[in-house]
Protein backbone atom coordinates (compact mmCIF):
# COMPACT_ATOMS: atom_id res chain seq x y z
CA UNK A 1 2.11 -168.47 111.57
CA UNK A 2 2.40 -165.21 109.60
CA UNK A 3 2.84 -164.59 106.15
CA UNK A 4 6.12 -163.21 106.70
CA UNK A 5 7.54 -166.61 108.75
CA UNK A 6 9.49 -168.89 106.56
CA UNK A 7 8.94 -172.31 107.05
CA UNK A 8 12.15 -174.20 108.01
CA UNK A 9 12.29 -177.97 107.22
CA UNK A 10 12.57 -179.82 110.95
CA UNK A 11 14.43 -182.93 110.96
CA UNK A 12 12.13 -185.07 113.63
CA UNK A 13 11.86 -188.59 114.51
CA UNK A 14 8.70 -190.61 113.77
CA UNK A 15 6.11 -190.74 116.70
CA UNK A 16 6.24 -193.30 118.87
CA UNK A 17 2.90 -195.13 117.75
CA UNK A 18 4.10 -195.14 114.14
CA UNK A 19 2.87 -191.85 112.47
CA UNK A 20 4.82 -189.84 110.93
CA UNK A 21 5.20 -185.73 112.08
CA UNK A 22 5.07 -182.91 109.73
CA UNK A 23 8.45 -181.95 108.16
CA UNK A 24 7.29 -177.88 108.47
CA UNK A 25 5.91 -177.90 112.15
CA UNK A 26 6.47 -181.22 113.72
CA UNK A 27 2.57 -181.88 114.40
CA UNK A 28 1.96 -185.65 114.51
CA UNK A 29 0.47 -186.49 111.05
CA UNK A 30 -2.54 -189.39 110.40
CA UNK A 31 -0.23 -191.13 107.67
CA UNK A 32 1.53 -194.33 109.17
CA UNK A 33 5.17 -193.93 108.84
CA UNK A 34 4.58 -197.63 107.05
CA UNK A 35 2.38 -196.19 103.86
CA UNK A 36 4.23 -196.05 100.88
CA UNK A 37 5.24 -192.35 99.94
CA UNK A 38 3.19 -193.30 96.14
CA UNK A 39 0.14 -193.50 98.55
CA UNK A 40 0.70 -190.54 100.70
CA UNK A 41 -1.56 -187.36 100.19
CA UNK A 42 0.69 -183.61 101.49
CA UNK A 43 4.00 -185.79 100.58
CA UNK A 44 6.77 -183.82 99.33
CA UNK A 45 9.55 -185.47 97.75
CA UNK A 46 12.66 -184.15 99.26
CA UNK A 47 11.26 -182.32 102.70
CA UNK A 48 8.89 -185.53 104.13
CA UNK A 49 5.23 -185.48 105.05
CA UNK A 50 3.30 -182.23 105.89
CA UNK A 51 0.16 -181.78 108.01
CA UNK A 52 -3.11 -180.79 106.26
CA UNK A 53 -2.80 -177.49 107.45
CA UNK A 54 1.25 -176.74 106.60
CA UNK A 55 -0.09 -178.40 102.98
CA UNK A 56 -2.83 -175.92 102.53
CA UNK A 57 -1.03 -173.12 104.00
CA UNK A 58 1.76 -173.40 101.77
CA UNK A 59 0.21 -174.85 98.84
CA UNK A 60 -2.77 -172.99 98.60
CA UNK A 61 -5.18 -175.86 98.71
């Protein structure tokens, strides 16, 4: 993705093993769709669960 892309929010169902997909690119995520959001690590309240790599690219980290 390119600097100049904005990120839209995708509205995707769970996988079907349980994990949940990244709300910026749909990637399957490792966090069970069954871990509390408290728990989570690249949760964001109000979009869903990011990757590692949609957190760091938009977070910085």
């Amino acid at each position: 993705m390119t600097d100049n892309t904005e990120k839209m929010i995708l509205n995707l169902p769970r996988c079907k093993d349980g994990f949940e997909r990244c709300a910026a690119c749909g990637k399957k995520t490792d966090v069970s769709a069954d871990m509390p959001i408290e728990m989570r690590s690249c949760y964001v309240e109000g979009a869903g669960q990011l990757c590692r790599d949609c957190w760091a690219e938009i977070y910085g980290q």
